[in-house]
Protein backbone atom coordinates (compact mmCIF):
# COMPACT_ATOMS: atom_id res chain seq x y z
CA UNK A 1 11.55 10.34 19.11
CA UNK A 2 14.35 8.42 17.58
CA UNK A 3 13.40 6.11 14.12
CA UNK A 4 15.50 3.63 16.15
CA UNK A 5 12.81 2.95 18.43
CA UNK A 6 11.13 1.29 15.82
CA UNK A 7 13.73 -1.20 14.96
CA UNK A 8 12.61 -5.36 15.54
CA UNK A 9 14.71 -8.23 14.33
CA UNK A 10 12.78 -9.93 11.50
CA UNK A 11 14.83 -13.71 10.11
CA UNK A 12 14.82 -13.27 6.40
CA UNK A 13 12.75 -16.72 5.86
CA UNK A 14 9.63 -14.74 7.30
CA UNK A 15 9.45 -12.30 4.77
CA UNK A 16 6.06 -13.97 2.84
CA UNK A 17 7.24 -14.66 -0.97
CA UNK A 18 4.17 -16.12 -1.87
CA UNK A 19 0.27 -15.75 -1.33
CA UNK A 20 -1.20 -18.84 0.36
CA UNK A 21 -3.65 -20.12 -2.30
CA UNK A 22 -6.63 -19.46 0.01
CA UNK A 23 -6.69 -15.51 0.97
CA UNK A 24 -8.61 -16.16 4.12
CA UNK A 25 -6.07 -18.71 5.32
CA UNK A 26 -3.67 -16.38 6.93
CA UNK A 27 -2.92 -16.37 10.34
CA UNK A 28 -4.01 -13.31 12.15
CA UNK A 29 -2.57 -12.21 15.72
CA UNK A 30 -5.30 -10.20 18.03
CA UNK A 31 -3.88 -7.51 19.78
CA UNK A 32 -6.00 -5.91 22.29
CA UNK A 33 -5.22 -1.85 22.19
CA UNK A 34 -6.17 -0.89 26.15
CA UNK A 35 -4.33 -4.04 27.89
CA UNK A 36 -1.37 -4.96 25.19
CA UNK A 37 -2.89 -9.21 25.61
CA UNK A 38 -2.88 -10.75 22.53
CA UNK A 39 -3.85 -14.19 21.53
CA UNK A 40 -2.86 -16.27 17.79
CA UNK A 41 -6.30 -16.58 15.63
CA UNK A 42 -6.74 -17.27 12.29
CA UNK A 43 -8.56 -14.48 9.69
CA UNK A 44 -11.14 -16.54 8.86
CA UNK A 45 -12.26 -15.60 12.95
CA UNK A 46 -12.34 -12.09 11.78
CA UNK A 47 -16.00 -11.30 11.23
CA UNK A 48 -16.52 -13.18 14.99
CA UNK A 49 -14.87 -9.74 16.26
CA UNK A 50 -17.34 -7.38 14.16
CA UNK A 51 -20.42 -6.90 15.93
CA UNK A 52 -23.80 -5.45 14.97
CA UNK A 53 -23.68 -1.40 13.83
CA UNK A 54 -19.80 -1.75 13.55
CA UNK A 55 -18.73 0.19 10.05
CA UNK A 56 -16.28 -1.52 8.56
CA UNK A 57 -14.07 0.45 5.67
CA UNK A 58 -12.30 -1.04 2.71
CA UNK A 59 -9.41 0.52 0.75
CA UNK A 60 -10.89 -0.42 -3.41
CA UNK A 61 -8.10 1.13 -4.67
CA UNK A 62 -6.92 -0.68 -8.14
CA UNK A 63 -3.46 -2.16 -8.51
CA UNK A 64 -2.13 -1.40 -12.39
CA UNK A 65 0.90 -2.63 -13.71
CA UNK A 66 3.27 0.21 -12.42
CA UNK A 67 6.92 -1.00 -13.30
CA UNK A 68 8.14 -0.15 -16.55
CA UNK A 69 11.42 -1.52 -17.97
CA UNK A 70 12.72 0.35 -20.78
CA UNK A 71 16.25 2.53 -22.07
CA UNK A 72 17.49 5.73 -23.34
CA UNK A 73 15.77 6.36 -26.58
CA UNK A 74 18.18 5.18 -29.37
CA UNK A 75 19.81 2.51 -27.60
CA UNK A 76 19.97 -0.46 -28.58
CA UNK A 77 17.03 -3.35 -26.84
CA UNK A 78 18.82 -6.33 -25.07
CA UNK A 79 15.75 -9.40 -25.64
CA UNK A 80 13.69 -9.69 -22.08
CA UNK A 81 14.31 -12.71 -19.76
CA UNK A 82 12.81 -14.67 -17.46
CA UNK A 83 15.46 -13.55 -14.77
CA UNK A 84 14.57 -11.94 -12.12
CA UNK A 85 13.82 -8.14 -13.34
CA UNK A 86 15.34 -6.76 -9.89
CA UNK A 87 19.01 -8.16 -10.69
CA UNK A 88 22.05 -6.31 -11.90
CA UNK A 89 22.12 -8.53 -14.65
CA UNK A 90 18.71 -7.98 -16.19
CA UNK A 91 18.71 -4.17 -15.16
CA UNK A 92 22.55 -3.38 -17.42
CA UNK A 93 21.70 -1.25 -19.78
CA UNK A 94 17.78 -0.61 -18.85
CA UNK A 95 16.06 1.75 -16.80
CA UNK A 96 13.39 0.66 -14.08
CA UNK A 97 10.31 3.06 -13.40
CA UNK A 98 7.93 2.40 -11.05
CA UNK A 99 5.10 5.34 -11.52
CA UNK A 100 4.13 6.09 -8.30
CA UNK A 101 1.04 8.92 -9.04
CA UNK A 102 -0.18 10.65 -11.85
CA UNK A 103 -0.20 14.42 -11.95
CA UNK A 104 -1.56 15.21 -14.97
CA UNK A 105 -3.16 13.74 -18.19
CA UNK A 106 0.20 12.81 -19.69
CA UNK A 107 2.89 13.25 -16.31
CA UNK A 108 3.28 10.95 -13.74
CA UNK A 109 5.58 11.00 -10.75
CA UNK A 110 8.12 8.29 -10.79
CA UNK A 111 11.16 6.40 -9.14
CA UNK A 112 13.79 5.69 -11.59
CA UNK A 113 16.65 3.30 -11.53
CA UNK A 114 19.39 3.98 -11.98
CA UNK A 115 18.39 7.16 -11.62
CA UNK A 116 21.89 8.82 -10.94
CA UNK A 117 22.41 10.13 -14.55
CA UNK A 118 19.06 10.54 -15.80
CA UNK A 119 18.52 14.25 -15.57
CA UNK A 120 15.74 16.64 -17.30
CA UNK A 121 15.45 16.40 -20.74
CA UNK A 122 16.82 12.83 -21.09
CA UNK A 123 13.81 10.67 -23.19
CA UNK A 124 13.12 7.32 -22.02
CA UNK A 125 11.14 4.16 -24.59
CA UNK A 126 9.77 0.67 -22.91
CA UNK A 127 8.60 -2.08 -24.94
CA UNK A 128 8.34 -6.04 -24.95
CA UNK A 129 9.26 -8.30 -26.66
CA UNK A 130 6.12 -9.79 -26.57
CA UNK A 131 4.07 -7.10 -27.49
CA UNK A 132 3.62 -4.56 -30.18
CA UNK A 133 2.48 -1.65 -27.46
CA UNK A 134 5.50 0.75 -26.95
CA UNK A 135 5.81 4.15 -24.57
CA UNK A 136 8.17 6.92 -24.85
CA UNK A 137 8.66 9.44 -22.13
CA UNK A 138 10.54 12.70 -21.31
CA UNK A 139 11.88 13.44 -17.70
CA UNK A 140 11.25 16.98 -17.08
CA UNK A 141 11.74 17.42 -13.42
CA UNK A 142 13.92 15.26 -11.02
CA UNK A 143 13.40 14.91 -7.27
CA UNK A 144 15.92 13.20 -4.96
CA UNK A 145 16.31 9.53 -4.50
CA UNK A 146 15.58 8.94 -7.88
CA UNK A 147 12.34 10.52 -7.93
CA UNK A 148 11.40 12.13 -11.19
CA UNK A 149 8.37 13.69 -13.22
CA UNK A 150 7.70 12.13 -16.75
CA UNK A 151 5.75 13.25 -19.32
CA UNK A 152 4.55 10.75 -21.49
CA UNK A 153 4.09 11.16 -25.69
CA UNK A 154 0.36 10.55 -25.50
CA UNK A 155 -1.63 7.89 -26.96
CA UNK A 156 -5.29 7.03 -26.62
CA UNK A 157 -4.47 3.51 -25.06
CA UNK A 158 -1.91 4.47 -22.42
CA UNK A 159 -3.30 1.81 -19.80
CA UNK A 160 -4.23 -0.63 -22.12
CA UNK A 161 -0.92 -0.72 -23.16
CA UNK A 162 0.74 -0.28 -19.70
CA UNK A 163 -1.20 -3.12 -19.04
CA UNK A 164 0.88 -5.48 -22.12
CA UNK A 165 4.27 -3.80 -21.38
CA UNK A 166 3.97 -3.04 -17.42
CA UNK A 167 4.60 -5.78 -14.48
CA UNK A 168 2.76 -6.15 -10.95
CA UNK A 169 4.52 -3.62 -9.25
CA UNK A 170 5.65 -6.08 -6.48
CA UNK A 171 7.55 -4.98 -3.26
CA UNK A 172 11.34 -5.25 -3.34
CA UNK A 173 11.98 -7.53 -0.60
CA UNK A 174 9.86 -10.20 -2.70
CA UNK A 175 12.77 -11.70 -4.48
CA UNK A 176 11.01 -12.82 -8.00
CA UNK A 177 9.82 -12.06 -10.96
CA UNK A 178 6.11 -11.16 -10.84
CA UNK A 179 3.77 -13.49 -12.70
CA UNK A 180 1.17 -13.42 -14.46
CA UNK A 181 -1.01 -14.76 -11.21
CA UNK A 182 0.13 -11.84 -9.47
CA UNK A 183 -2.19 -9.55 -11.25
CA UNK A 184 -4.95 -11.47 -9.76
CA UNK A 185 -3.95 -12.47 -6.56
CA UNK A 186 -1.71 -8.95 -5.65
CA UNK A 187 -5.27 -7.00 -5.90
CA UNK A 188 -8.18 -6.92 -3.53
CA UNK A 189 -11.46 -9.02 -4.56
CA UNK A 190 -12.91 -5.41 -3.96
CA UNK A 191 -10.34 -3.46 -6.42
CA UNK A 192 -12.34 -1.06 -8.57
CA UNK A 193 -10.74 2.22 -9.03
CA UNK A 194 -7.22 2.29 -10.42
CA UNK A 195 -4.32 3.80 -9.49
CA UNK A 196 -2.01 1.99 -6.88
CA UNK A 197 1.44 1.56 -7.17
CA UNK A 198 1.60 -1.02 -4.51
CA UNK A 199 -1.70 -3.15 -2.86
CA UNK A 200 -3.62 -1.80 0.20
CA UNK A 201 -2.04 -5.36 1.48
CA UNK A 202 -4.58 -5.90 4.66
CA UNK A 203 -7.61 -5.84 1.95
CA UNK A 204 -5.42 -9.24 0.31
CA UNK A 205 -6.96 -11.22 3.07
CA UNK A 206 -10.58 -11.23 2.83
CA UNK A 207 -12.98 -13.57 -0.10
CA UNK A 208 -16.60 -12.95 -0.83
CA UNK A 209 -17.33 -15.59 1.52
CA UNK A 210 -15.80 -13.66 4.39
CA UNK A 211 -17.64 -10.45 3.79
CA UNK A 212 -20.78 -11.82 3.29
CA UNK A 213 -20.32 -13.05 6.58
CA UNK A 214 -19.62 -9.87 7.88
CA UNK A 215 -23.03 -8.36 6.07
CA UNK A 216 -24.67 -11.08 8.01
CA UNK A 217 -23.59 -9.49 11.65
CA UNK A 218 -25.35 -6.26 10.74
CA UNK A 219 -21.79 -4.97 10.15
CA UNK A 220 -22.10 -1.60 7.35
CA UNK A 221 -19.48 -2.17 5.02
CA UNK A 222 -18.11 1.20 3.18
CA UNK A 223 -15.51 1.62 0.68
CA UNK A 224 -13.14 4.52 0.02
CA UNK A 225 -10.22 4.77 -2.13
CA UNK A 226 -6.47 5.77 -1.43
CA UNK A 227 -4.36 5.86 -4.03
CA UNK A 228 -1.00 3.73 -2.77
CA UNK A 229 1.96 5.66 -3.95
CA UNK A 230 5.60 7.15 -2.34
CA UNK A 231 3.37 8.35 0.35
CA UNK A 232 2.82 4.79 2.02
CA UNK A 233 6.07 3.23 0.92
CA UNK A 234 9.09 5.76 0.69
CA UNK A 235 12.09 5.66 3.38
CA UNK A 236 12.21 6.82 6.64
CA UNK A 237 15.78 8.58 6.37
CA UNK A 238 15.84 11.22 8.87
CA UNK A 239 16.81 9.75 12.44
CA UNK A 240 14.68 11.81 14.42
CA UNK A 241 10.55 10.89 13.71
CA UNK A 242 9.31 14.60 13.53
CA UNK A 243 12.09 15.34 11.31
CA UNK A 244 10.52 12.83 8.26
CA UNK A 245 7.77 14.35 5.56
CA UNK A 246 6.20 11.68 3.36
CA UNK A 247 4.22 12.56 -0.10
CA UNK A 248 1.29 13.32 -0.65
CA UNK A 249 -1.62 10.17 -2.03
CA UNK A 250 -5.11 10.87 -3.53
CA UNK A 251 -7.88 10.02 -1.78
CA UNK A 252 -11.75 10.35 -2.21
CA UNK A 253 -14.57 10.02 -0.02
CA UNK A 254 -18.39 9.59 -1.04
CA UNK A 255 -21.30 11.16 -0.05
CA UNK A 256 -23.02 8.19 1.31
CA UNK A 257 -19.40 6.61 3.02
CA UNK A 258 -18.89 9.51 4.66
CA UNK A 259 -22.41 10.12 5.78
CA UNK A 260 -22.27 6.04 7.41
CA UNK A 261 -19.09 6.75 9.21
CA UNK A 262 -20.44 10.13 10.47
CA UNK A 263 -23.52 8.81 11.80
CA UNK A 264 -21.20 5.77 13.36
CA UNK A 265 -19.49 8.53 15.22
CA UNK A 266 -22.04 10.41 15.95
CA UNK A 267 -23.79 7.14 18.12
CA UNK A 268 -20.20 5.84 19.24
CA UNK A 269 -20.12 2.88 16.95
CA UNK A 270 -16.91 1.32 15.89
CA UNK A 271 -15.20 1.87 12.76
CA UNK A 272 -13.21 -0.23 11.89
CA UNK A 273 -10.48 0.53 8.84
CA UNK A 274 -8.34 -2.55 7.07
CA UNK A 275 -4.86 -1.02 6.50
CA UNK A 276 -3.06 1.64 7.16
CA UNK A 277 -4.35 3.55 3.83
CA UNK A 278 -7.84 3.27 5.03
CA UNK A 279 -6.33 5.03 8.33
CA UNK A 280 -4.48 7.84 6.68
CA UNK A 281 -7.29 9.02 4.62
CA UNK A 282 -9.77 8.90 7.45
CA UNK A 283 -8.03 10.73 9.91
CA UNK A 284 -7.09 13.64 7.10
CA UNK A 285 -10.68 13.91 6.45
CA UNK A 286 -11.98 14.04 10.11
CA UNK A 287 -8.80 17.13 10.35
CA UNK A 288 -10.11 18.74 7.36
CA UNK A 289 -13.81 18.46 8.08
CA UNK A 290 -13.27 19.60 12.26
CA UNK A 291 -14.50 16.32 13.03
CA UNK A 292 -16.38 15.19 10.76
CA UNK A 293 -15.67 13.23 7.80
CA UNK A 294 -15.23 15.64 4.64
CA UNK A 295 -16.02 13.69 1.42
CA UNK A 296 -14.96 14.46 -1.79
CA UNK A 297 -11.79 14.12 -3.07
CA UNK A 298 -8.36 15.25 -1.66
CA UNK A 299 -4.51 14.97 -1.23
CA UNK A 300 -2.91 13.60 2.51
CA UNK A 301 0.65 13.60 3.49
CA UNK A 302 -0.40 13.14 6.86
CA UNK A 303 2.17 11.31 9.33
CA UNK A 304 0.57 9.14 11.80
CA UNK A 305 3.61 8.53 14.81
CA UNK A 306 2.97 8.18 18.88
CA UNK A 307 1.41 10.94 19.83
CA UNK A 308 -1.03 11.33 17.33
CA UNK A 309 -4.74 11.85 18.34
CA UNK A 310 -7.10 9.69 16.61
CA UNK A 311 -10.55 10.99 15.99
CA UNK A 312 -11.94 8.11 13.74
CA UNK A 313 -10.51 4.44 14.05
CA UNK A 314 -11.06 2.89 16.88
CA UNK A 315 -10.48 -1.22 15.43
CA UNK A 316 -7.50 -1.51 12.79
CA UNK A 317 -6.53 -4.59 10.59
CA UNK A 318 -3.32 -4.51 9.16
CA UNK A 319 -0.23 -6.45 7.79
CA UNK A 320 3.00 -6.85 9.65
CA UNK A 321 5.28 -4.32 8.47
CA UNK A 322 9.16 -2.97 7.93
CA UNK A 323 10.84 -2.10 10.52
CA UNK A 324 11.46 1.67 10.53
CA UNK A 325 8.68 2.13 8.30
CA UNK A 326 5.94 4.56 8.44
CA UNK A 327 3.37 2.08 8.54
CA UNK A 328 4.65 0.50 11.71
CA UNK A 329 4.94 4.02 13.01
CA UNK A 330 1.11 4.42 12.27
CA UNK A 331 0.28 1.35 14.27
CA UNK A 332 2.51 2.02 17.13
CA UNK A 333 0.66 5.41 17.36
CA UNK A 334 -2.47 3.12 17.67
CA UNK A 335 -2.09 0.34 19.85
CA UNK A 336 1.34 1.99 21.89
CA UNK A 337 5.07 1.04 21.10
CA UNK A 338 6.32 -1.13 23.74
CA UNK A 339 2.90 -3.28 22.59
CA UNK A 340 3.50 -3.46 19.46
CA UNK A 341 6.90 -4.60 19.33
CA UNK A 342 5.93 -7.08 22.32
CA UNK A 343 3.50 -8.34 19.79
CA UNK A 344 5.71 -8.44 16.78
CA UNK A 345 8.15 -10.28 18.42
CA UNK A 346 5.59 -13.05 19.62
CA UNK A 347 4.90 -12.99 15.71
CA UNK A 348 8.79 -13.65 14.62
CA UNK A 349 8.99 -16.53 17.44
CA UNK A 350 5.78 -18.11 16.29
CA UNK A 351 6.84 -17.72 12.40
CA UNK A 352 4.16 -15.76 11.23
CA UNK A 353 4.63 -14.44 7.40
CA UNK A 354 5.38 -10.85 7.30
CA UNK A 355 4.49 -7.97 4.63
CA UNK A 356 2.76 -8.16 1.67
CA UNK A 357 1.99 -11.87 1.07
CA UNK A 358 1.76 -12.13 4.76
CA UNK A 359 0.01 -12.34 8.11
CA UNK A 360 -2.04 -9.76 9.49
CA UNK A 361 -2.89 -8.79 13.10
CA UNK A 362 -6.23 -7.30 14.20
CA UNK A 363 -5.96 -4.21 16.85
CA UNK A 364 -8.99 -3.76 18.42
């Protein structure tokens, strides 16, 4: 299977570059799995398609402030801007790092940029401007594609001050600096445990409102928690599909989630997972538990693409995604190819907003 296949024409001016002020205002596009009909909704119809016993799961993985901006220890700081932290301009002379997962108390995986010269043993320092916090770091392994493993000097406070010197690790193709609303409004109302690089996006969507509504059909909701790291976001390089490995995420399942979804199975109830995250770590857990869901906690570098046998999901909520991506991959493998691109390009004629900041479109 070629990555090719997987390739949809998306107009820049639909790639969302800001949140709609009201999370449950988004569009949402209804595809239906067995038939490939789809219709154009709104989310705040969403809990109208949940019905009593249904289990729906949540992602409550915590955003942090990811991206670091710092230099080569001894050279000398350049003052901070307000332009845009992604340009060529702001980036001469820095170093980007966007820590992706930590492996250890002080060592964290990493993308770094420019990352071409930066080999082991090279120190890195971030700071503001703004703030007294500081970091240093050592890279003691490097990966390809910039990926490298830091080791950080340790402090006590490493998140508290990650969280004065760090930005909102948005995506790329959002073309801005992040703000300070972005630490509220690029995190689930459900975000407890931290750890993402990026937002379990299809979570962005929903308000208190909405899932008390959902309680109110009898609808179990259950959280879990995927770590969102190089595993959800990286590349797709190879051209063939079954030629591509992605990296491994955390993940960990409780007791009590795992023993709802079970007993969903176990009766043929729906469960019903928002994003692709929610997805991934599912279906590892039924392959590692024969079936069942295992809980505790694990690692999953598992590659959903056509083919794949689902043993969990059977209703999916998700975000539009990249083309080429893994993610699209994942949902093609769910709801068929030739439907899902039918139904993305409905969604580019009828100017829906895609990725993070987006849409979404229910599967079910």
């Amino acid at each position: 299977m070629l990555v090719s296949d997987f390739d949809f024409h998306l107009p820049q001016e639909l790639i969302a570059q800001e949140p709609l002020k009201d999370r449950s205002a988004s569009r949402m596009l209804v595809l239906d799995r067995l038939t490939g009909a789809f219709k154009d909704e709104n989310f705040r119809n969403f809990p109208s398609h949940l019905r009593a016993g249904d289990v729906l799961v949540l992602n409550n993985s915590k955003v942090f402030p990811a991206r670091l901006f710092g230099m080569r220890s001894g050279s000398r700081a350049q003052p901070l801007s307000l332009r845009n932290p992604a340009s060529r301009e702001f980036l001469k002379g820095r170093i980007e790092v966007l820590l992706t997962r930590q492996v250890g108390n002080d060592e964290w995986e990493a993308l770094v940029r420019p990352g071409r010269k930066l080999g082991v043993g090279e120190r890195l320092s971030f700071a503001k401007d703004t703030a007294e916090a500081s970091l240093e770091a050592e890279i003691i392994a490097r990966g390809e594609f910039g990926e490298r493993r830091l080791r950080f000097h340790p402090v006590p406070d490493f998140f508290e001050r990650l969280e004065q010197i760090g930005h909102i690790p948005l995506p790329p193709y959002i073309d801005r600096p992040d703000r300070v609303s972005d630490r509220d409004r690029y995190q689930t109302v459900f975000a407890r445990d931290r750890g993402s690089a990026a937002a379990p996006t299809a979570g962005l969507h929903f308000t208190p409102v909405v899932l008390d509504e959902i309680r109110a059909r009898q609808v179990e909701i259950v959280e879990i928690t995927l770590h969102v790291g190089l595993g959800t976001f990286q590349p797709i390089r190879l051209e063939t599909v079954e030629a591509n490995r992605l990296h491994a995420e955390s993940y960990e399942i409780s007791q009590s989630a795992a023993g709802v979804i079970n007993r969903a199975l176990a009766q043929k109830r729906r469960v019903v997972a928002v994003g692709t995250t929610v997805v991934r770590a599912l279906e590892h857990a039924a392959l590692i538990g024969t079936g069942q869901i295992s809980p505790g906690r694990a690692e999953t570098s598992i590659f959903i693409f056509p083919g794949f046998q689902f043993r969990v999901v059977s209703g999916l909520l998700t975000n539009f995604h990249l083309p080429r991506s893994s993610l699209l991959m994942l949902v093609a493998a769910f709801s068929g190819l030739d439907r899902v691109l039918t139904a993305y390009k409905h969604a580019v004629a009828e100017n829906y907003r895609f990725f993070s900041y987006g849409d979404c479109m229910l599967v079910e």
